[in-house]
C-alpha atoms as a PDB file:
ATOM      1  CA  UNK A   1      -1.845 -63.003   7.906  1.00  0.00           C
ATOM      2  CA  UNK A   2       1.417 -62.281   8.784  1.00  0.00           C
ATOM      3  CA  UNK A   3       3.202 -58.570   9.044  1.00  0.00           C
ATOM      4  CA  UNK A   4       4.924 -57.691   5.749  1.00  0.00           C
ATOM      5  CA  UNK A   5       8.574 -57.063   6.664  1.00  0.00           C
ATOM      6  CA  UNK A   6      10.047 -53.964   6.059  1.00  0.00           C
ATOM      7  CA  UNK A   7      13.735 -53.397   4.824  1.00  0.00           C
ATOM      8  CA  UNK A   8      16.876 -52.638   6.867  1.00  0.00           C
ATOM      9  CA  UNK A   9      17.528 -48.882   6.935  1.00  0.00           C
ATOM     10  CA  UNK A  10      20.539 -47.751   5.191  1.00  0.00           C
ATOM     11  CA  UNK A  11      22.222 -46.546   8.461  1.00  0.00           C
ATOM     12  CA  UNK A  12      23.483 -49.059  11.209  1.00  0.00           C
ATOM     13  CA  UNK A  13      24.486 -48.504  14.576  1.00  0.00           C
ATOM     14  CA  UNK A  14      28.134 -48.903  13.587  1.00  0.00           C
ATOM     15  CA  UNK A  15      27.690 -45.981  10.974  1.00  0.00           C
ATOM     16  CA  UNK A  16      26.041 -44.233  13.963  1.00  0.00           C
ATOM     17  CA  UNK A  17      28.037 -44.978  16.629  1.00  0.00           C
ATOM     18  CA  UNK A  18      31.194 -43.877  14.485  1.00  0.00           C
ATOM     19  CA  UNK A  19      29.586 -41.197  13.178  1.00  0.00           C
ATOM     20  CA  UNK A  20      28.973 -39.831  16.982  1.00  0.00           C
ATOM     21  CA  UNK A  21      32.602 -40.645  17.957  1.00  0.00           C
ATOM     22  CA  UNK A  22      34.182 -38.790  14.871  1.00  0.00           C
ATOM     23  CA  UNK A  23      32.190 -35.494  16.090  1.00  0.00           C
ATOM     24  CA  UNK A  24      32.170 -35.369  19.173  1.00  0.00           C
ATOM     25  CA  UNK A  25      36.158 -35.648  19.399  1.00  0.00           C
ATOM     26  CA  UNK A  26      36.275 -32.960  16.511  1.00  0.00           C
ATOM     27  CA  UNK A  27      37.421 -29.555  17.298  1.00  0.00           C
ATOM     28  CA  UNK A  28      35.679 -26.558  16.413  1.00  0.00           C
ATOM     29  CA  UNK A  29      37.786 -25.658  13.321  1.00  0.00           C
ATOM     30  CA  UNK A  30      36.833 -29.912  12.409  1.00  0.00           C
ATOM     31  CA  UNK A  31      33.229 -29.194  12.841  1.00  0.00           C
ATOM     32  CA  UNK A  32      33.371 -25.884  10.867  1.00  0.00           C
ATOM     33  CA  UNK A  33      34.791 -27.986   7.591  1.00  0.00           C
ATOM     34  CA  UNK A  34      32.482 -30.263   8.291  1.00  0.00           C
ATOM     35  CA  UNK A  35      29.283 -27.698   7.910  1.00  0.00           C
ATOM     36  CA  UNK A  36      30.909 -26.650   4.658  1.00  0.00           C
ATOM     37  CA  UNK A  37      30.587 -29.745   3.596  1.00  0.00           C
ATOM     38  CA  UNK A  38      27.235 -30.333   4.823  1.00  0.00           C
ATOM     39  CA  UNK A  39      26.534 -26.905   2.775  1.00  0.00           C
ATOM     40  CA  UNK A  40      27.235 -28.725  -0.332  1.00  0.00           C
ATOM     41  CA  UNK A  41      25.855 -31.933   0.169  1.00  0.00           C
ATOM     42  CA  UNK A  42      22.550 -31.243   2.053  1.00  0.00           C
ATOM     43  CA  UNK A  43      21.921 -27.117   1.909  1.00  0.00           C
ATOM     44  CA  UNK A  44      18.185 -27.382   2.998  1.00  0.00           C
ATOM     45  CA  UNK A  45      18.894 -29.406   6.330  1.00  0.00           C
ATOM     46  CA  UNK A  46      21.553 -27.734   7.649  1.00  0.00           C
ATOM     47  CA  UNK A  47      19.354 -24.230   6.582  1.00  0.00           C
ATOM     48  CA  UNK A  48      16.696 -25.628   8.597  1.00  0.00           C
ATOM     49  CA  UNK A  49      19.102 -25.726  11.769  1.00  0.00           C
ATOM     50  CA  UNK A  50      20.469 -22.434  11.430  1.00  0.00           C
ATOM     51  CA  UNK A  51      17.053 -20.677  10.468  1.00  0.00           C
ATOM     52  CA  UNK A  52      16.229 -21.783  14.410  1.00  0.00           C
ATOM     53  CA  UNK A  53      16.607 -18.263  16.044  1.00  0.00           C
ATOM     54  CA  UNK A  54      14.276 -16.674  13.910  1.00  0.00           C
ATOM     55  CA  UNK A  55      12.239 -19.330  16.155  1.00  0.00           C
ATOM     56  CA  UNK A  56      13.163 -17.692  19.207  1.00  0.00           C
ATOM     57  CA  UNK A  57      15.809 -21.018  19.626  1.00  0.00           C
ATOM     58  CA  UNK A  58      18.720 -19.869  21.890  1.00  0.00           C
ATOM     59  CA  UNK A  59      22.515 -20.531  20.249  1.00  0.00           C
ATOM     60  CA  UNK A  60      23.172 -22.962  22.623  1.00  0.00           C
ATOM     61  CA  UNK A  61      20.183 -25.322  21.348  1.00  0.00           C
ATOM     62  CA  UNK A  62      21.031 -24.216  17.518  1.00  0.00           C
ATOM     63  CA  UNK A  63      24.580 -25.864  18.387  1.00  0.00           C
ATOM     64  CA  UNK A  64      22.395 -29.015  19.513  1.00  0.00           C
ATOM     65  CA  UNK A  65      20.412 -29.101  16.657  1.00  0.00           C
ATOM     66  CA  UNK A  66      24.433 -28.583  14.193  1.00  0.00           C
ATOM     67  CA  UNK A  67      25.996 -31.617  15.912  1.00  0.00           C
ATOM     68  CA  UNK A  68      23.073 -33.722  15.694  1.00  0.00           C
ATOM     69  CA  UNK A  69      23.289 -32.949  12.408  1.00  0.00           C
ATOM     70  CA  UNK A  70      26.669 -33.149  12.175  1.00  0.00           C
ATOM     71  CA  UNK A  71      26.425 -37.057  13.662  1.00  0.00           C
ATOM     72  CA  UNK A  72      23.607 -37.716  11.184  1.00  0.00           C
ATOM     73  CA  UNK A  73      25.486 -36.108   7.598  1.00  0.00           C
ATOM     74  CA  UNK A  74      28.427 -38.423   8.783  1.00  0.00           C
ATOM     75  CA  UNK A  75      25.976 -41.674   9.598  1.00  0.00           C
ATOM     76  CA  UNK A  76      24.747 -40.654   5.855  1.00  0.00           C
ATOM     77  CA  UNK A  77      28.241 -41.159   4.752  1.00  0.00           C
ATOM     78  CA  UNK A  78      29.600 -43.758   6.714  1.00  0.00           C
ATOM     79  CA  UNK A  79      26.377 -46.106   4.818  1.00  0.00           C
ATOM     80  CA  UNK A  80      28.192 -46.087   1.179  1.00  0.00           C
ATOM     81  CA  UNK A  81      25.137 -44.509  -0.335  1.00  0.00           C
ATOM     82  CA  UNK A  82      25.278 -41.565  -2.344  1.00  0.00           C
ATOM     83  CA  UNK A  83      22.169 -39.395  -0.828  1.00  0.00           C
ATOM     84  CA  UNK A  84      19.874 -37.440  -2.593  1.00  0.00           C
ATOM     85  CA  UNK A  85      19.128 -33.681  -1.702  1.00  0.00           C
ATOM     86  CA  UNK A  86      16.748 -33.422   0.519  1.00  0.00           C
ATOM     87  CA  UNK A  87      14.584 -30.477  -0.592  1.00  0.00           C
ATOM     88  CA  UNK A  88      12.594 -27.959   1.151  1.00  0.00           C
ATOM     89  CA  UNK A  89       9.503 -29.516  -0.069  1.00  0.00           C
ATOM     90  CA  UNK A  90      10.373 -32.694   1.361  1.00  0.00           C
ATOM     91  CA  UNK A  91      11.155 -31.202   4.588  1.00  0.00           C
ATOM     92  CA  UNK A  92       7.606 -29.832   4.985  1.00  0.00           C
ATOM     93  CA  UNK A  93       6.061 -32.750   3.405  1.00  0.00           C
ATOM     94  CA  UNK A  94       8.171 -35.302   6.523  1.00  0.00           C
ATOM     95  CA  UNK A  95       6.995 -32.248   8.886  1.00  0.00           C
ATOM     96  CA  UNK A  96       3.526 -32.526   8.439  1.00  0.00           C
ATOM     97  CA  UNK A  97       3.756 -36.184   8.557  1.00  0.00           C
ATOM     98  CA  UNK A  98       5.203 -35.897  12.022  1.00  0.00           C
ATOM     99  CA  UNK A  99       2.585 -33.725  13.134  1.00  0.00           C
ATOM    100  CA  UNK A 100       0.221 -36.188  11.726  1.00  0.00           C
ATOM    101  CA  UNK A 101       1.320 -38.849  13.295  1.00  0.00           C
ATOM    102  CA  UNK A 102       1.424 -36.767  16.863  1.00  0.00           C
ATOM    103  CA  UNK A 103      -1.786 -35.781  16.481  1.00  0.00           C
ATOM    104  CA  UNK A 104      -3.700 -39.415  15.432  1.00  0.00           C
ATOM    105  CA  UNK A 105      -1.864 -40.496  18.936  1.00  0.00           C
ATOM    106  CA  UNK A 106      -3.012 -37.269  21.493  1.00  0.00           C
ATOM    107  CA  UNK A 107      -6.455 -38.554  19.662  1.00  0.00           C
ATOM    108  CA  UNK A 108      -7.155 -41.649  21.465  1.00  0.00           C
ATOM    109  CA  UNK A 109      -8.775 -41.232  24.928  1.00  0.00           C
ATOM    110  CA  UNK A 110      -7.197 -44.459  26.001  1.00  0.00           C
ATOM    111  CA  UNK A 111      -3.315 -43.797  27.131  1.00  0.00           C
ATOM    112  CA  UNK A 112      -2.356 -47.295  26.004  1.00  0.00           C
ATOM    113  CA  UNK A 113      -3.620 -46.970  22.643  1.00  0.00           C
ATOM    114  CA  UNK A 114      -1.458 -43.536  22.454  1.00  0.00           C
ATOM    115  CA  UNK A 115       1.506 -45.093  23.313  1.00  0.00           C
ATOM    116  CA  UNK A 116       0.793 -47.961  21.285  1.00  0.00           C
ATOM    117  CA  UNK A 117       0.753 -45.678  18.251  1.00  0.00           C
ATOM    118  CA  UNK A 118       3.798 -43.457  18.941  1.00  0.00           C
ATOM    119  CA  UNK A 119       5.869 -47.277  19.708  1.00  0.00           C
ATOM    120  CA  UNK A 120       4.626 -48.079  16.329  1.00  0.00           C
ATOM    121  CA  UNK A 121       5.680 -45.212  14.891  1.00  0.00           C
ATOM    122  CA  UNK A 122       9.637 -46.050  16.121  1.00  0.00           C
ATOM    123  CA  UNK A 123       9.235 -49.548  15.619  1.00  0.00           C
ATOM    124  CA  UNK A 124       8.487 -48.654  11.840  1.00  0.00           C
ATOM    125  CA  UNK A 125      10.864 -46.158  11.395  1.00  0.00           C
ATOM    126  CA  UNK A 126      12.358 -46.637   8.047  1.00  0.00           C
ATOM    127  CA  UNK A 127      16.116 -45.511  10.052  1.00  0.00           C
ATOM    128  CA  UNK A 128      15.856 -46.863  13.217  1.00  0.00           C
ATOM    129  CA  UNK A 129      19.433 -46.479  14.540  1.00  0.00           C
ATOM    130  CA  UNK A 130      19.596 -43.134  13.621  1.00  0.00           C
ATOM    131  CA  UNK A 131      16.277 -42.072  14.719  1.00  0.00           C
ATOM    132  CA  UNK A 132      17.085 -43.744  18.447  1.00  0.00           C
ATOM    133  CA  UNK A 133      19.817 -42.085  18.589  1.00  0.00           C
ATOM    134  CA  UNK A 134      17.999 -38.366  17.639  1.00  0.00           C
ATOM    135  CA  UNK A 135      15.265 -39.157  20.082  1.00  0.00           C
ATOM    136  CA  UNK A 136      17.541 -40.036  22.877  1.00  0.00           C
ATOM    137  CA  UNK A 137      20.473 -37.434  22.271  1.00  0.00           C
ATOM    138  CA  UNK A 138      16.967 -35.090  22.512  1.00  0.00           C
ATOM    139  CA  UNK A 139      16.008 -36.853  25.897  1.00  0.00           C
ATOM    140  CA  UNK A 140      19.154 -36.073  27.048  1.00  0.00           C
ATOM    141  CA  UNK A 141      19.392 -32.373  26.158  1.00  0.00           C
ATOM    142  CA  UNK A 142      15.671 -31.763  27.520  1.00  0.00           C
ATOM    143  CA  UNK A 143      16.615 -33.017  30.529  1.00  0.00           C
ATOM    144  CA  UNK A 144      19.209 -30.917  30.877  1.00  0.00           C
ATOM    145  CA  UNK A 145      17.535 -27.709  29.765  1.00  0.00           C
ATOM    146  CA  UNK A 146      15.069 -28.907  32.698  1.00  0.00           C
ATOM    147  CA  UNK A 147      18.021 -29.281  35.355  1.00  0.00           C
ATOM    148  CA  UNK A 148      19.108 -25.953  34.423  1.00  0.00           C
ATOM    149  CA  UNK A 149      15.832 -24.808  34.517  1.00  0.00           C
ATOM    150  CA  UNK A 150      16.158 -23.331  31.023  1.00  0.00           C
ATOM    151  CA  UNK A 151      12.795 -24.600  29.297  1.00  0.00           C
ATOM    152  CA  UNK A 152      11.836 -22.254  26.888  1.00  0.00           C
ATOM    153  CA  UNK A 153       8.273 -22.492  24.461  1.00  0.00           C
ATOM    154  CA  UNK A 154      11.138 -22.685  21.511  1.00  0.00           C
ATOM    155  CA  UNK A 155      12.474 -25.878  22.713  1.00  0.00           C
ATOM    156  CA  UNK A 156       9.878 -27.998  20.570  1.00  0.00           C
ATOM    157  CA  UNK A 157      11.326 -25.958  17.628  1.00  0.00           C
ATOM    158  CA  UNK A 158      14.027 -27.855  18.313  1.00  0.00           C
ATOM    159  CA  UNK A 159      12.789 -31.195  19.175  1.00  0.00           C
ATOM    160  CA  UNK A 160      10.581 -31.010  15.723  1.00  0.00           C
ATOM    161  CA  UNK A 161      13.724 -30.095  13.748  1.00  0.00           C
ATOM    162  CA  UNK A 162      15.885 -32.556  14.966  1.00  0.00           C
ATOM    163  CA  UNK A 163      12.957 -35.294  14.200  1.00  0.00           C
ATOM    164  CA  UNK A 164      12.094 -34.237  10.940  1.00  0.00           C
ATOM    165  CA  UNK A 165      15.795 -34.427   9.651  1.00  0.00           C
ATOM    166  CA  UNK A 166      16.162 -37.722  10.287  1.00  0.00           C
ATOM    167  CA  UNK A 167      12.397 -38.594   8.872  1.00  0.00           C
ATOM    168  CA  UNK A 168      13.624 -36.631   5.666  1.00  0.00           C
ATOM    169  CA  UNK A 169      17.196 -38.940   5.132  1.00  0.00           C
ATOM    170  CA  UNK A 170      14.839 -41.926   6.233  1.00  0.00           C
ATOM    171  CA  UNK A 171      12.778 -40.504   3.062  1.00  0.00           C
ATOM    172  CA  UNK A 172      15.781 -40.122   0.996  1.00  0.00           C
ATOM    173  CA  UNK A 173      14.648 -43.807   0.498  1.00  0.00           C
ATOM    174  CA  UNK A 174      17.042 -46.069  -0.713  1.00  0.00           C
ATOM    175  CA  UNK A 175      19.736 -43.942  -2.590  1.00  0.00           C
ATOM    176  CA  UNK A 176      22.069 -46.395  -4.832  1.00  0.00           C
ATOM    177  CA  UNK A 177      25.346 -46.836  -3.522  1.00  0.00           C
ATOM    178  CA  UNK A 178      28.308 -44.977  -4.227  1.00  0.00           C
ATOM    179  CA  UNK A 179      29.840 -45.518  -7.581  1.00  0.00           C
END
């Protein structure tokens, strides 16, 4: 029996790759509109950025954590769709997936089954552009906290943050478009 095919995510790599364009040339007056309107639209993720040094996060990684979400609130609106709010319930409900789905891979003995499962999980993921581009804006930054030699126990604060936010718009699941 074949695999049932799952739909296209809302987000492209057009809306992302735009999206990551548009901030990254913005200055910081540009990106300080922008998280006013990120307040209105989506209060609980950018909440769960800033509540990051009560983590221990440095300012530095916090300011990681804002543009990422910064790319992904413009991604959101670059896809036509209207988005839902994405509530503090549905935060830790897409958290505790994650860790789910973490621990069911450390759970196999066998290292190819483990990375077998975690592939899975990307392959699957309802957002895929957006979530590649999360995971490897994350690779990115780890490696340079490591060059730096800046690794701090905090740093998966960050990592499980900036994963969960895009699980939760994936979970915003299928908003109808703008009208």
């Amino acid at each position: 029996m074949g695999r049932a095919v799952k739909p296209a995510g809302l987000i492209t790599v057009e809306h992302v790759v735009a999206a990551a364009r548009k901030v990254h040339s913005m200055s910081q007056a540009e990106k300080i509109a922008l998280a006013d309107e990120v307040f209105k639209a989506q209060p609980n993720l950018l909440a769960s950025c800033l509540a990051q040094p009560r983590l221990g996060v440095a300012m530095e990684s916090v300011e990681f954590l804002l543009n990422l979400l910064f790319v992904c609130f413009e991604a959101m609106k670059r896809s036509g769709r209207q988005w839902t709010v994405i509530s503090e319930d549905e935060q830790e409900r897409q958290l505790a997936r994650m860790v789910g789905a973490v621990k069911f891979s450390e759970d196999f003995s066998d290292s190819a089954l483990a990375n077998a499962a975690r592939t899975q999980y990307f392959v699957d993921h309802p957002e895929q552009p957006l979530f590649a581009f999360v995971v490897g804006e994350c690779r990115t930054w780890l490696r340079d906290v490591a060059r730096r030699r800046a690794e701090s126990e905090s740093d998966k604060y960050v990592m499980m943050a900036a994963i969960n936010m895009v699980n939760c718009i994936a979970a915003g699941a299928h908003p109808a478009p703008r009208g």
